[in-house]
Protein backbone atom coordinates (compact mmCIF):
# COMPACT_ATOMS: atom_id res chain seq x y z
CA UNK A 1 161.49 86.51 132.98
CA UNK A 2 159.41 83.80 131.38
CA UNK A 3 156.20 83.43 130.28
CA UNK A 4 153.91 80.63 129.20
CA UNK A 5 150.49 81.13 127.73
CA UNK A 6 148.27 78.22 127.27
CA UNK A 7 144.68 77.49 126.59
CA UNK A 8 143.89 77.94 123.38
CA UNK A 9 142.14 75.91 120.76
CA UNK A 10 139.29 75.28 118.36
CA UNK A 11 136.27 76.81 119.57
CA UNK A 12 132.89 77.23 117.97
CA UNK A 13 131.20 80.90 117.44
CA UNK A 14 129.86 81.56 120.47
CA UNK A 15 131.93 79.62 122.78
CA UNK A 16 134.28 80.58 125.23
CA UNK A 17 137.93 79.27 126.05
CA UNK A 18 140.22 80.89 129.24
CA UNK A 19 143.61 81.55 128.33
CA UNK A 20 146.21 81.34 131.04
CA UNK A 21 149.88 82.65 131.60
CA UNK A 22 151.96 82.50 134.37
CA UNK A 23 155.29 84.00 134.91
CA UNK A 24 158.39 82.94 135.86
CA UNK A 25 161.48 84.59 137.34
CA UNK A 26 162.60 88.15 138.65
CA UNK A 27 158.72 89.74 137.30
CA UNK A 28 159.34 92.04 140.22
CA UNK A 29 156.55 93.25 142.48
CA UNK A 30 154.48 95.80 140.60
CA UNK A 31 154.29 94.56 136.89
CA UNK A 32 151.56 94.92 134.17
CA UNK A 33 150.32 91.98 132.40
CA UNK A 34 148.64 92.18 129.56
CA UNK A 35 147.06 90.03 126.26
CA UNK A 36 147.28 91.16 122.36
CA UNK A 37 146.80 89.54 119.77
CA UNK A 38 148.07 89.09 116.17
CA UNK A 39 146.04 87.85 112.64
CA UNK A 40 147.84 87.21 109.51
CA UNK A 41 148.29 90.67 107.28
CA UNK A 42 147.27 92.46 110.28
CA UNK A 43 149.71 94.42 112.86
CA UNK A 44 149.35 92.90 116.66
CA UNK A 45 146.29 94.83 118.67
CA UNK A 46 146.06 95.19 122.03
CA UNK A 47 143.52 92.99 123.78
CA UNK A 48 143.48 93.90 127.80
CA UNK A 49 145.75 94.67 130.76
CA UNK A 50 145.92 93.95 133.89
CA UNK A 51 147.52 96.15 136.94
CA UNK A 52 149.15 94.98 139.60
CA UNK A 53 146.76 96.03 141.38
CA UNK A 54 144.30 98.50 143.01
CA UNK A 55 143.65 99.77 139.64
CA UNK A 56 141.58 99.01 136.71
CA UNK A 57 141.52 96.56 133.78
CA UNK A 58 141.39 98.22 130.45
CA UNK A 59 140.09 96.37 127.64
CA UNK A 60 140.63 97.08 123.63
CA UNK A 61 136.54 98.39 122.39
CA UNK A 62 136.00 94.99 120.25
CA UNK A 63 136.44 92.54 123.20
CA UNK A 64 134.49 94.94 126.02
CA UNK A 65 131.62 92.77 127.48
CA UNK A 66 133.29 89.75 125.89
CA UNK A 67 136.41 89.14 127.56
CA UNK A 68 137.93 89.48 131.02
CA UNK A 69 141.08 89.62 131.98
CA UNK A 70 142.31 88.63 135.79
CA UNK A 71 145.20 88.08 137.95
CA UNK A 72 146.53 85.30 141.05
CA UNK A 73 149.48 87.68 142.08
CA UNK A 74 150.30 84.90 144.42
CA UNK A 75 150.90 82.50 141.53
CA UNK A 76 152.27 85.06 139.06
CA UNK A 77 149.64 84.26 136.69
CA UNK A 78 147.11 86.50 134.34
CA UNK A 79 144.21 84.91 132.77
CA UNK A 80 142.13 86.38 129.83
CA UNK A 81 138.47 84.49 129.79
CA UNK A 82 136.36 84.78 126.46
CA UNK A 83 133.06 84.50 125.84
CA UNK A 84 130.48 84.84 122.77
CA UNK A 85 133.75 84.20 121.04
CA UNK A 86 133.21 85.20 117.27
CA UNK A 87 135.40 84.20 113.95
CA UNK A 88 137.10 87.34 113.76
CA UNK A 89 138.65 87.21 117.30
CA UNK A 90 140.79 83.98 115.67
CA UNK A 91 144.16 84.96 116.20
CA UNK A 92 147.46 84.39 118.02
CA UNK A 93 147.02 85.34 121.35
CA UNK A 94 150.30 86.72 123.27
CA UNK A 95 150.81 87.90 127.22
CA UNK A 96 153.17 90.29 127.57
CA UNK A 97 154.54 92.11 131.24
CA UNK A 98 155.54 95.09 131.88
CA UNK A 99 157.83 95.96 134.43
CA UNK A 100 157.33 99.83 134.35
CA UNK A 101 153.75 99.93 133.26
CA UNK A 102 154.21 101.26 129.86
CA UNK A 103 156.50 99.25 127.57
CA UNK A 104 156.32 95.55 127.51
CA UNK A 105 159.47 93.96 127.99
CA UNK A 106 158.78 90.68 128.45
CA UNK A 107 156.85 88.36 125.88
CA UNK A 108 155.23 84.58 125.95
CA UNK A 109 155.38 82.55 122.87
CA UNK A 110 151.36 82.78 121.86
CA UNK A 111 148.64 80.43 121.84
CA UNK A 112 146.46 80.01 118.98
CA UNK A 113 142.61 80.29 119.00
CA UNK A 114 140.40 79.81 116.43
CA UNK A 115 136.73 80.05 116.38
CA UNK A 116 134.79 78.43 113.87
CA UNK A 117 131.56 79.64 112.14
């Protein structure tokens, strides 16, 4: 399995940028996707997850209201749209998939966003 994030960038506080990341390969049928994301001096966080579906997105406390995360099953692709974007979410951003639902197996290289103040 493969993954590519893209869509990240310089963005001003406030703004918003839509990260994408599709997958590639045997994902199987049922996987998780989610997004963390990783500062220097500071351990990755989890950002949001995404089902496979019929269930719910969960989002980390800091990014609820902010960010959503979303799914095109048919092109095996998760996307995590930002808004009211805000210095302190500049970071690394990573998808990751799950094939069981718990541990995250699979990992895409990272994208970085920054947001200026």
């Amino acid at each position: 399995v493969q993954l590519q994030a893209s869509g990240g960038g310089l963005v001003q506080a406030g703004g918003s940028l839509r990260l994408s990341c599709a997958a590639s390969g045997r994902t199987g049928r049922s996987y998780v996707m989610g997004w963390f994301r990783r500062t220097p001096g500071k351990e990755r966080e989890f950002v949001a997850r995404e089902p496979w579906r019929g269930g719910s997105s969960t989002y980390a406390d800091f990014v609820k209201g902010r960010f959503t995360i979303s799914r095109d099953n048919a092109k095996d692709t998760v996307y995590l749209q930002m808004h009211s974007l805000k210095p302190e979410d500049t970071a690394i951003y990573y998808c990751a998939l799950s094939p069981s639902g718990t541990i995250y197996r699979y990992w895409g290289q990272g994208t970085q966003v920054t947001v200026s103040s």
